[in-house]
PDB file of N, CA and C in Angstrom:
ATOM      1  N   UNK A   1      17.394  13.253  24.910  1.00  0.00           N
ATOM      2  CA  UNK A   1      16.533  13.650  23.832  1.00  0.00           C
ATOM      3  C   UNK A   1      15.623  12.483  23.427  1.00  0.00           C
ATOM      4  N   UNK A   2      16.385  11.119  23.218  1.00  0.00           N
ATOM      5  CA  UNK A   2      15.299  10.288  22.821  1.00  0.00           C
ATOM      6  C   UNK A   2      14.646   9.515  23.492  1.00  0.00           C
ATOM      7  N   UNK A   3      14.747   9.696  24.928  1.00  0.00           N
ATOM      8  CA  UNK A   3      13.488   9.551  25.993  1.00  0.00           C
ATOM      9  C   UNK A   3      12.717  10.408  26.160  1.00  0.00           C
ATOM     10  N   UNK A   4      12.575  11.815  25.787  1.00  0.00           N
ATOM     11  CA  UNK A   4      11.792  12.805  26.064  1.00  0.00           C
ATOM     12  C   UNK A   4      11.125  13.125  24.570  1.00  0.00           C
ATOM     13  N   UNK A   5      11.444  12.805  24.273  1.00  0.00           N
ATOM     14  CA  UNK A   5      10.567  12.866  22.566  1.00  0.00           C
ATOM     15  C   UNK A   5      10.209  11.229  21.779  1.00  0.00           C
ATOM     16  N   UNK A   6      10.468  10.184  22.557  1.00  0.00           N
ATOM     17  CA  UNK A   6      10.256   8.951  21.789  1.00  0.00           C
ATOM     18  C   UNK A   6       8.593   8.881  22.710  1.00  0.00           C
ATOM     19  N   UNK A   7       7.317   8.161  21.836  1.00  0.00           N
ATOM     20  CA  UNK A   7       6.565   7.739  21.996  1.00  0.00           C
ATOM     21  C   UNK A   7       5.683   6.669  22.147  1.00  0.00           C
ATOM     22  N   UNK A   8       4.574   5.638  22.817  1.00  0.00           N
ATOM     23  CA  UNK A   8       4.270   5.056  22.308  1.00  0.00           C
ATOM     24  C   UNK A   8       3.588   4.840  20.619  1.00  0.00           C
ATOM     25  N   UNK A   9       3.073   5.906  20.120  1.00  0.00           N
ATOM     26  CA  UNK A   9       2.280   5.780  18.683  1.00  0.00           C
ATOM     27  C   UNK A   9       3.716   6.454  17.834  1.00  0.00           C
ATOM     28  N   UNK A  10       5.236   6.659  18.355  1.00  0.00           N
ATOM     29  CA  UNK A  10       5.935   7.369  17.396  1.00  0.00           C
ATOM     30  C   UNK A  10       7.099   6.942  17.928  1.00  0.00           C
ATOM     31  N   UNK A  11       7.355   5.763  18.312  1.00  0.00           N
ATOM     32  CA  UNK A  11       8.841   5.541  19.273  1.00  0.00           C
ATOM     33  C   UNK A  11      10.151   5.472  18.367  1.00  0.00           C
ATOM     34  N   UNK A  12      11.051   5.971  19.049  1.00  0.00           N
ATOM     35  CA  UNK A  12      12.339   5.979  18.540  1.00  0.00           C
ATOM     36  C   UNK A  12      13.123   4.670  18.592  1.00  0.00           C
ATOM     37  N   UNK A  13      14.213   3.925  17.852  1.00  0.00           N
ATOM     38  CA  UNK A  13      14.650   3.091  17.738  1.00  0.00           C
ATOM     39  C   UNK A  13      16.124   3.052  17.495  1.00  0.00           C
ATOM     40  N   UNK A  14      17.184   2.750  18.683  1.00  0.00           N
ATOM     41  CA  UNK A  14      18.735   3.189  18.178  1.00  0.00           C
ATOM     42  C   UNK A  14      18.956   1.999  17.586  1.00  0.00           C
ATOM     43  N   UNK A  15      19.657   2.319  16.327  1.00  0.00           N
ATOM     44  CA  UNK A  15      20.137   0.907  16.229  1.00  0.00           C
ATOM     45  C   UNK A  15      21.487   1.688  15.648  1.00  0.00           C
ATOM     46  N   UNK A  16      22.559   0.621  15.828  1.00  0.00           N
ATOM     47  CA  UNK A  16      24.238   1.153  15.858  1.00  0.00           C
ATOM     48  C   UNK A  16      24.590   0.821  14.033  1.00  0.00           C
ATOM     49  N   UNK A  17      24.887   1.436  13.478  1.00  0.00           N
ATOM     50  CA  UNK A  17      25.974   1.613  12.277  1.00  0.00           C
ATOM     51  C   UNK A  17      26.584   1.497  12.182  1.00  0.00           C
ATOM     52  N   UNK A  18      27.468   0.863  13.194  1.00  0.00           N
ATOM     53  CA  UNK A  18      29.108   0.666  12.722  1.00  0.00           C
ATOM     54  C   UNK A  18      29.348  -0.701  11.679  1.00  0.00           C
ATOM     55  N   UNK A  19      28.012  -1.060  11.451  1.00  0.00           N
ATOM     56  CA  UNK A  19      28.222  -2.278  10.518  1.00  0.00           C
ATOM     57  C   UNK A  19      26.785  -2.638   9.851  1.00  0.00           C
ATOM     58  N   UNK A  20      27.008  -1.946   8.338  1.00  0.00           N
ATOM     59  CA  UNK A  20      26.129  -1.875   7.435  1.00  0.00           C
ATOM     60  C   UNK A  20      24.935  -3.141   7.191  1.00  0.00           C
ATOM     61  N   UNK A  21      25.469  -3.717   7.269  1.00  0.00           N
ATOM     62  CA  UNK A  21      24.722  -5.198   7.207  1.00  0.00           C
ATOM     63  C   UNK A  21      23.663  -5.687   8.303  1.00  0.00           C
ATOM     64  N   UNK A  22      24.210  -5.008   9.564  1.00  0.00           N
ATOM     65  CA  UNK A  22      23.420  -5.707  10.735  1.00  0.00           C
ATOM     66  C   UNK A  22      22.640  -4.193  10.865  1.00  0.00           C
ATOM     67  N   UNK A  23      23.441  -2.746  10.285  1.00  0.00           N
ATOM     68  CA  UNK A  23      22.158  -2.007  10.241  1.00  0.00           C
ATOM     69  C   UNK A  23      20.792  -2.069   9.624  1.00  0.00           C
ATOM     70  N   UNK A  24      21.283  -2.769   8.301  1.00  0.00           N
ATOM     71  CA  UNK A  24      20.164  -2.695   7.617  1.00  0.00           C
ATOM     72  C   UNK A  24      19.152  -4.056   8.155  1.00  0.00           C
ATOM     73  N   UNK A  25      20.031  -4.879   8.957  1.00  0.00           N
ATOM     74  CA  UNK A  25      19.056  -6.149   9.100  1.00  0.00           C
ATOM     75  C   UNK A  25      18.119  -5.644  10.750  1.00  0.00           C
ATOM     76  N   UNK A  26      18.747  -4.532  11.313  1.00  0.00           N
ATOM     77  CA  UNK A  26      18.048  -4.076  12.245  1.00  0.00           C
ATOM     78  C   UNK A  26      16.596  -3.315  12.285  1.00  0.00           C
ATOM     79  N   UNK A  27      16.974  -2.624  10.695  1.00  0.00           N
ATOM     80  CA  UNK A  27      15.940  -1.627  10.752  1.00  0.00           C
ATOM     81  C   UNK A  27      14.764  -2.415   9.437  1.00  0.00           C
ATOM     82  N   UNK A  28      15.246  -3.802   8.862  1.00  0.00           N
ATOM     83  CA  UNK A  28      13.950  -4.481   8.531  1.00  0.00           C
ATOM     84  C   UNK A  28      13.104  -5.113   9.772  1.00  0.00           C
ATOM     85  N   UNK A  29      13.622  -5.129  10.527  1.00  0.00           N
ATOM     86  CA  UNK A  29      12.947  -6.231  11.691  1.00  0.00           C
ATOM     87  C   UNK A  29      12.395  -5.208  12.463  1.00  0.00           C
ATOM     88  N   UNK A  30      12.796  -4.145  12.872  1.00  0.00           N
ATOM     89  CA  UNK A  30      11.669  -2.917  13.556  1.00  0.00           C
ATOM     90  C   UNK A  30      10.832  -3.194  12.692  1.00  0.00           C
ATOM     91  N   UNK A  31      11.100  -2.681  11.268  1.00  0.00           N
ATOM     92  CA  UNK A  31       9.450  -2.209  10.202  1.00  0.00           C
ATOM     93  C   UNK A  31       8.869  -3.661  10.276  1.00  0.00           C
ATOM     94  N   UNK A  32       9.597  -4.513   9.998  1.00  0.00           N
ATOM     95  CA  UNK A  32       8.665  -5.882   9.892  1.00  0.00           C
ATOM     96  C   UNK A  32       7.975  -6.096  11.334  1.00  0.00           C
ATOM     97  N   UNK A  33       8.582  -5.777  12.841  1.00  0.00           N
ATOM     98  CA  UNK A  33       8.073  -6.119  13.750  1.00  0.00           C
ATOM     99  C   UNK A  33       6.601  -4.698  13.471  1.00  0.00           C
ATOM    100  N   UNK A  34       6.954  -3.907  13.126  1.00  0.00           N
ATOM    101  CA  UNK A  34       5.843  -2.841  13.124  1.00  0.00           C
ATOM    102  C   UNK A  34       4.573  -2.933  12.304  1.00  0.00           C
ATOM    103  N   UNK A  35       4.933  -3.352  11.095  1.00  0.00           N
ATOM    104  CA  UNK A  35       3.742  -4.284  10.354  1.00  0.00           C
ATOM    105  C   UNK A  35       3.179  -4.789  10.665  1.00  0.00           C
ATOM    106  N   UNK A  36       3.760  -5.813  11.485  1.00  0.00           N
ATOM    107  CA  UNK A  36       3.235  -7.134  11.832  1.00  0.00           C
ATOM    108  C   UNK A  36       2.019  -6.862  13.322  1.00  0.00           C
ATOM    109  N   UNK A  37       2.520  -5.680  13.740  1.00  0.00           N
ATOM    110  CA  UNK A  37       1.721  -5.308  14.974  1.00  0.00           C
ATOM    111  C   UNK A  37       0.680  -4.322  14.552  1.00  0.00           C
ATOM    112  N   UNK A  38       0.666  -3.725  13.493  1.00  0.00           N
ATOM    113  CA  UNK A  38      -0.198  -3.072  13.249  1.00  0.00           C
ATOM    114  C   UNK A  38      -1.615  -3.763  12.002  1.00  0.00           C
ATOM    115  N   UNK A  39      -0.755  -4.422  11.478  1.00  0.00           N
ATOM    116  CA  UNK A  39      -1.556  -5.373  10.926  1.00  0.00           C
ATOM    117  C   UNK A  39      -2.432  -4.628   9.447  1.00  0.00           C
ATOM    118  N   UNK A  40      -1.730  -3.967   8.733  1.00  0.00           N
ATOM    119  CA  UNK A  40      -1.976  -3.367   8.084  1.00  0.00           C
ATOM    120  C   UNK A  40      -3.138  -3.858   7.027  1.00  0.00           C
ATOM    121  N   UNK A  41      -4.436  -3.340   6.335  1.00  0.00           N
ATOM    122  CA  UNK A  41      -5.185  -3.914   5.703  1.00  0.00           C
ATOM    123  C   UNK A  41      -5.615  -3.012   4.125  1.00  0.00           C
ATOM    124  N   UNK A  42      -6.405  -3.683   3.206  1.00  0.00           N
ATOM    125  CA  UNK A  42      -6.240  -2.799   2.376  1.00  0.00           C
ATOM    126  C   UNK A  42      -7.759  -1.706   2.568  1.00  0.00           C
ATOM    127  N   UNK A  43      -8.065  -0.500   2.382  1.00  0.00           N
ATOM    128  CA  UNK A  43      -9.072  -0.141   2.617  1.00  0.00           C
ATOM    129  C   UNK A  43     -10.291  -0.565   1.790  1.00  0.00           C
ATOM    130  N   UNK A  44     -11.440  -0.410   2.468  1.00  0.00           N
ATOM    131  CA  UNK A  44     -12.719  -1.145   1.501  1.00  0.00           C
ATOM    132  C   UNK A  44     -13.659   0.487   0.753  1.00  0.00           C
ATOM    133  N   UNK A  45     -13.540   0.437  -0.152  1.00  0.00           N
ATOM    134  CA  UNK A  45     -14.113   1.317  -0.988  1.00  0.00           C
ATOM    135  C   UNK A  45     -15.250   0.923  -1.126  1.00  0.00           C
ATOM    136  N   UNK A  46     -16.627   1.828  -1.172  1.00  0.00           N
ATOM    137  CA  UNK A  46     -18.300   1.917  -1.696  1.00  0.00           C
ATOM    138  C   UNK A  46     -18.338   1.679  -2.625  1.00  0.00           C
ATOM    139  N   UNK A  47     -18.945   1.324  -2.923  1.00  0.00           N
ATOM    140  CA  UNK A  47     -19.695   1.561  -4.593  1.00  0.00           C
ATOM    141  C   UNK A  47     -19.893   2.944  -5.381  1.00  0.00           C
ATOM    142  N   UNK A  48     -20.357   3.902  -4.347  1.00  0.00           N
ATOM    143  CA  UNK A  48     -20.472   5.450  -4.409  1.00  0.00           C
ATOM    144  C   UNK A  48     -18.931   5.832  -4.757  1.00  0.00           C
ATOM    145  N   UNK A  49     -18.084   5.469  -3.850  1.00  0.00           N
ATOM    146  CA  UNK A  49     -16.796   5.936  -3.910  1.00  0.00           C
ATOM    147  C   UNK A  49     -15.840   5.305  -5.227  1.00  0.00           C
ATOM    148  N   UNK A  50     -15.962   3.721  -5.291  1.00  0.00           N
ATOM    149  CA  UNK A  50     -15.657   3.591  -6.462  1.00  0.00           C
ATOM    150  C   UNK A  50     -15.911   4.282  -7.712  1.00  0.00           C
ATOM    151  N   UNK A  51     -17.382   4.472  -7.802  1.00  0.00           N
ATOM    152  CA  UNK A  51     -17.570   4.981  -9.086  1.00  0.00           C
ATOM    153  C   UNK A  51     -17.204   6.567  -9.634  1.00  0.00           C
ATOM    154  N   UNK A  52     -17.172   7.231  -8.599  1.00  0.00           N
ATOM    155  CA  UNK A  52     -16.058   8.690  -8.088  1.00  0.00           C
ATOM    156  C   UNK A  52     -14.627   8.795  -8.521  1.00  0.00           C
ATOM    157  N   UNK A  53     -13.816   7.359  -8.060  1.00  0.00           N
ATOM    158  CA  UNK A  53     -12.503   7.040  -8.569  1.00  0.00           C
ATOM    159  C   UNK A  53     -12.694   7.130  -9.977  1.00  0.00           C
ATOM    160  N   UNK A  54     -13.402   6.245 -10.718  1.00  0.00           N
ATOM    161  CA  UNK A  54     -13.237   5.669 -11.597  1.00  0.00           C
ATOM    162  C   UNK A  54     -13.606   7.265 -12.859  1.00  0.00           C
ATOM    163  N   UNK A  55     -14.283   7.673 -12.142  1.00  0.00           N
ATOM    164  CA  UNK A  55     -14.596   9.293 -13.111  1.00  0.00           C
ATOM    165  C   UNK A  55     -13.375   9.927 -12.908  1.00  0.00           C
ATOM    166  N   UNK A  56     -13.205  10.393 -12.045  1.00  0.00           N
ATOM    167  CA  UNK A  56     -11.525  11.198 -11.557  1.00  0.00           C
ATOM    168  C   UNK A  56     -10.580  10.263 -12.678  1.00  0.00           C
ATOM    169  N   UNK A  57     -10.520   9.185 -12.601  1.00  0.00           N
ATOM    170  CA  UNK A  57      -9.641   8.291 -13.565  1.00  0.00           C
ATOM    171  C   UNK A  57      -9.377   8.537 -14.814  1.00  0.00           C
ATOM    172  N   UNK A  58     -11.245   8.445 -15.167  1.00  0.00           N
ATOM    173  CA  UNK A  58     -11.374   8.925 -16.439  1.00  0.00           C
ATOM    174  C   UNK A  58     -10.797  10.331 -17.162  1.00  0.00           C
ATOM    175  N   UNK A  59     -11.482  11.240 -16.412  1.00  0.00           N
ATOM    176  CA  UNK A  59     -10.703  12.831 -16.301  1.00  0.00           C
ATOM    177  C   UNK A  59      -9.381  12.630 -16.539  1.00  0.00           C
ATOM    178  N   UNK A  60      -8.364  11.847 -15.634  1.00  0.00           N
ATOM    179  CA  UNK A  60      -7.659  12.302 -15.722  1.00  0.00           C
ATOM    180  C   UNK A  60      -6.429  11.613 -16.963  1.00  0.00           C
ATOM    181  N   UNK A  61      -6.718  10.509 -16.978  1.00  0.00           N
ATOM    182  CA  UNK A  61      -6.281   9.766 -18.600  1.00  0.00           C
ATOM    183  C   UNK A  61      -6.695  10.776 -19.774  1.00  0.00           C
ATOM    184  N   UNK A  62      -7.767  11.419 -19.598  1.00  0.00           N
ATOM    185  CA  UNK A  62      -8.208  11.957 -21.132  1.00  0.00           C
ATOM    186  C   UNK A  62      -7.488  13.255 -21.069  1.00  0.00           C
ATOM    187  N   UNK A  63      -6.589  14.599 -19.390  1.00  0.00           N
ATOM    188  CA  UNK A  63      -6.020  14.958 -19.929  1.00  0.00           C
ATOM    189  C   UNK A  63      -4.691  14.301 -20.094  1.00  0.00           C
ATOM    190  N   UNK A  64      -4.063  13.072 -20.238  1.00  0.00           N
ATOM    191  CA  UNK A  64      -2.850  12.588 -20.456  1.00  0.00           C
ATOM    192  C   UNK A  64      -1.966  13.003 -21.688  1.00  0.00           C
ATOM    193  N   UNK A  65      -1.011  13.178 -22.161  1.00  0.00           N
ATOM    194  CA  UNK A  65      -0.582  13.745 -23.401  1.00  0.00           C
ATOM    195  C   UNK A  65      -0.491  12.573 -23.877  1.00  0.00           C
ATOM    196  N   UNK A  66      -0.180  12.702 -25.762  1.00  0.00           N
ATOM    197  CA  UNK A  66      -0.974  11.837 -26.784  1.00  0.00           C
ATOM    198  C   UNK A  66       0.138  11.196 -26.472  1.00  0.00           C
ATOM    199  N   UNK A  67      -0.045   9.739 -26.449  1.00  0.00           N
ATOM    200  CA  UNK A  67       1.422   8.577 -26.879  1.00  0.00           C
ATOM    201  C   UNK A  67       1.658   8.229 -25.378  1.00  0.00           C
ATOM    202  N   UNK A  68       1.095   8.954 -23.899  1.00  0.00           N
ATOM    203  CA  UNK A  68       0.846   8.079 -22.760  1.00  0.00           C
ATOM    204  C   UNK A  68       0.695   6.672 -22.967  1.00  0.00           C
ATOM    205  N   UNK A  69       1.710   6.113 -22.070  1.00  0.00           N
ATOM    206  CA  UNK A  69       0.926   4.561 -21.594  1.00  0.00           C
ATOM    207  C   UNK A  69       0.058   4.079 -21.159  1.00  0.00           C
ATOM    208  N   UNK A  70      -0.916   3.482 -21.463  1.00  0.00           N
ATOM    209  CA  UNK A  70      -1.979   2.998 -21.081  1.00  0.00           C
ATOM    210  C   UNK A  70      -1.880   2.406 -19.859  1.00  0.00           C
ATOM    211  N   UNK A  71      -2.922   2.369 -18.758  1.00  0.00           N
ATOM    212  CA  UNK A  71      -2.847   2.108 -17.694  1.00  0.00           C
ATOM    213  C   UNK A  71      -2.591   0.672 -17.603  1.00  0.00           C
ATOM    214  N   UNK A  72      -1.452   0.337 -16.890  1.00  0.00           N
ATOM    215  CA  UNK A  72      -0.823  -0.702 -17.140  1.00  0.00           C
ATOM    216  C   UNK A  72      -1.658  -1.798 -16.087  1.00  0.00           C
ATOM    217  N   UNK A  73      -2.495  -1.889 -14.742  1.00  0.00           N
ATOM    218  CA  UNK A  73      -3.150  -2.393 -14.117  1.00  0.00           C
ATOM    219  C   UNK A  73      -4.269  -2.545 -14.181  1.00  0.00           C
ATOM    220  N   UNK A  74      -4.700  -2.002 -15.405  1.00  0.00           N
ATOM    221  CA  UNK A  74      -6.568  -2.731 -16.409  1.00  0.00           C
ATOM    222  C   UNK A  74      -6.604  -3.855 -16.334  1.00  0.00           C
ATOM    223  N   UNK A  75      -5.658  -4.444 -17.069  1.00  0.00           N
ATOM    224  CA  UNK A  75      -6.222  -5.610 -16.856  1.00  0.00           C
ATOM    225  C   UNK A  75      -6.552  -6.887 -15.864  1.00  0.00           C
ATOM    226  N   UNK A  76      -5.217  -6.302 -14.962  1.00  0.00           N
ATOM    227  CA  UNK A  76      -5.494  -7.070 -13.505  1.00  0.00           C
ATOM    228  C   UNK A  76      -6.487  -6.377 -12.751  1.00  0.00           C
ATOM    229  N   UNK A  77      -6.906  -5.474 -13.044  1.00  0.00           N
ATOM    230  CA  UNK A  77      -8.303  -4.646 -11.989  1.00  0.00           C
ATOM    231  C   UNK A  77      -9.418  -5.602 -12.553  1.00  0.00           C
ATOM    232  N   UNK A  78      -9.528  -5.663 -13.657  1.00  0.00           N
ATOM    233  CA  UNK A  78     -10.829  -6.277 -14.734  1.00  0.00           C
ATOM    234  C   UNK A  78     -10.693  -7.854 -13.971  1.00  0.00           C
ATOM    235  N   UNK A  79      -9.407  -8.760 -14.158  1.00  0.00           N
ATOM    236  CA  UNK A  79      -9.518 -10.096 -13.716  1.00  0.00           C
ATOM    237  C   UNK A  79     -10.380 -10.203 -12.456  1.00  0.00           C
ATOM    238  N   UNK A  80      -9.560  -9.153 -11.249  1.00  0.00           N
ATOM    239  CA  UNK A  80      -9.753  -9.084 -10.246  1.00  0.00           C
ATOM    240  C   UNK A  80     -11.641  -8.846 -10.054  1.00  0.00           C
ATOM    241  N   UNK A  81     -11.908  -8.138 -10.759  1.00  0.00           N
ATOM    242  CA  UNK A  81     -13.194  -7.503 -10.686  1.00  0.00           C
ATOM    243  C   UNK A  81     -14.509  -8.945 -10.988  1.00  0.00           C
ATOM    244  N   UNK A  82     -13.548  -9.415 -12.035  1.00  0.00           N
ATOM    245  CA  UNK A  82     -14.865 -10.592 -12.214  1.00  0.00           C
ATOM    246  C   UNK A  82     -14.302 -11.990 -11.275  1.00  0.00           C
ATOM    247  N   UNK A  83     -13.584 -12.070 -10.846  1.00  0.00           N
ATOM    248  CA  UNK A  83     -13.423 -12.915  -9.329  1.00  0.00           C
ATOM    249  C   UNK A  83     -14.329 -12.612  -7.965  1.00  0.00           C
ATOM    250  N   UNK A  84     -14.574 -11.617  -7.960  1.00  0.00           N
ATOM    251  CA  UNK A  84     -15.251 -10.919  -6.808  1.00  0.00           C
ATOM    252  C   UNK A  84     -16.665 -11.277  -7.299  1.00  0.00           C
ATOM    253  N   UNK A  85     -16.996 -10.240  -8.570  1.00  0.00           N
ATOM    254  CA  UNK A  85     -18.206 -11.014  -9.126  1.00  0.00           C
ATOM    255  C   UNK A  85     -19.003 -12.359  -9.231  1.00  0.00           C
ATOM    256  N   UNK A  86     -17.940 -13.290  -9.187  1.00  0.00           N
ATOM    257  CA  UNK A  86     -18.097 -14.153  -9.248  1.00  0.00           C
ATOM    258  C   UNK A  86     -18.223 -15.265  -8.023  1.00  0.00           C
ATOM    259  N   UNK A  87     -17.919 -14.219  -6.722  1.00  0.00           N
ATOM    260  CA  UNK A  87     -17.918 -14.774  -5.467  1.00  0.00           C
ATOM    261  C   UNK A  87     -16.525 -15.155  -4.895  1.00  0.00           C
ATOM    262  N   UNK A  88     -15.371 -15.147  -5.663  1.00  0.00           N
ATOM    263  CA  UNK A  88     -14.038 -15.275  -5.210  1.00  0.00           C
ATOM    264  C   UNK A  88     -13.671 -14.163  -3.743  1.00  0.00           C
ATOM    265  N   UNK A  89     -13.372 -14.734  -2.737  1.00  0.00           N
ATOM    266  CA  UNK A  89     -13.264 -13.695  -1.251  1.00  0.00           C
ATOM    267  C   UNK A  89     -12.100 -12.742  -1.889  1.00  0.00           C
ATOM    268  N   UNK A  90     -11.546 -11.806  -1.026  1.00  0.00           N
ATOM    269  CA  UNK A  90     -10.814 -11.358  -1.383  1.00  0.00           C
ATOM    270  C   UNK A  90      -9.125 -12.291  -0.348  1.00  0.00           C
ATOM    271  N   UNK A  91      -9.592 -13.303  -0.282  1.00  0.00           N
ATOM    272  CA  UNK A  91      -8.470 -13.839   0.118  1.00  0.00           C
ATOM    273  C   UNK A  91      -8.001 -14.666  -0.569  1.00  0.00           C
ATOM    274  N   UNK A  92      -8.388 -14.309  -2.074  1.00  0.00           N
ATOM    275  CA  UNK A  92      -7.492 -15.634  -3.167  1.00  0.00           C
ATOM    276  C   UNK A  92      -6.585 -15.056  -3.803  1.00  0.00           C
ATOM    277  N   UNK A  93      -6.183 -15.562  -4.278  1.00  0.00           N
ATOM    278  CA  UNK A  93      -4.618 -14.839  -5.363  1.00  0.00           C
ATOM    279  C   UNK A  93      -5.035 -14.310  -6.392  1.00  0.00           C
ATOM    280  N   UNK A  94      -4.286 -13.143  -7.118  1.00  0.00           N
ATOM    281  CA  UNK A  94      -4.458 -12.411  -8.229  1.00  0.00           C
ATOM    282  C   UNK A  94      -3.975 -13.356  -9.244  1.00  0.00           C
TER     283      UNK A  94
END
């Protein structure tokens, strides 16, 4: 079965259970080896598209019921926002 259904873009991976510890240290090192090969990035949003989010956002906070938490990542979006502005790459720290 898991030669006839494992893939390159979907491959299967045995790893043995008889010992919890080295399972779980098996199946970080697939995902970490899989990360690491795929190289995951964050996507780059328009300007068009940003400003789309940011309405949908709006919409959807205003229907929030009364006594919602306020969006707890304002203010790191805002820091973030005038770093960029300001010419900071996006390869510096938050």
């Amino acid at each position: 079965m898991l030669s006839n259904t494992s893939t390159e873009w979907a491959p299967w991976h045995v790893i043995p259970a008889d010992r919890k510890w080295f399972a779980r240290l098996a199946a970080a090192a697939v995902i970490a080896d899989t990360l690491i090969e795929i190289n995951p990035r964050f996507p780059k949003v328009g300007e068009d598209s940003r400003r789309l989010l940011l309405e949908v956002k709006t919409e959807l906070e205003e229907e929030a019921p009364a006594g919602a938490v306020e969006d707890p990542f304002a203010e790191q979006l805002a820091r973030r926002a005038e770093k960029v502005g300001a010419g900071v790459g996006a390869g510096g720290s938050a």
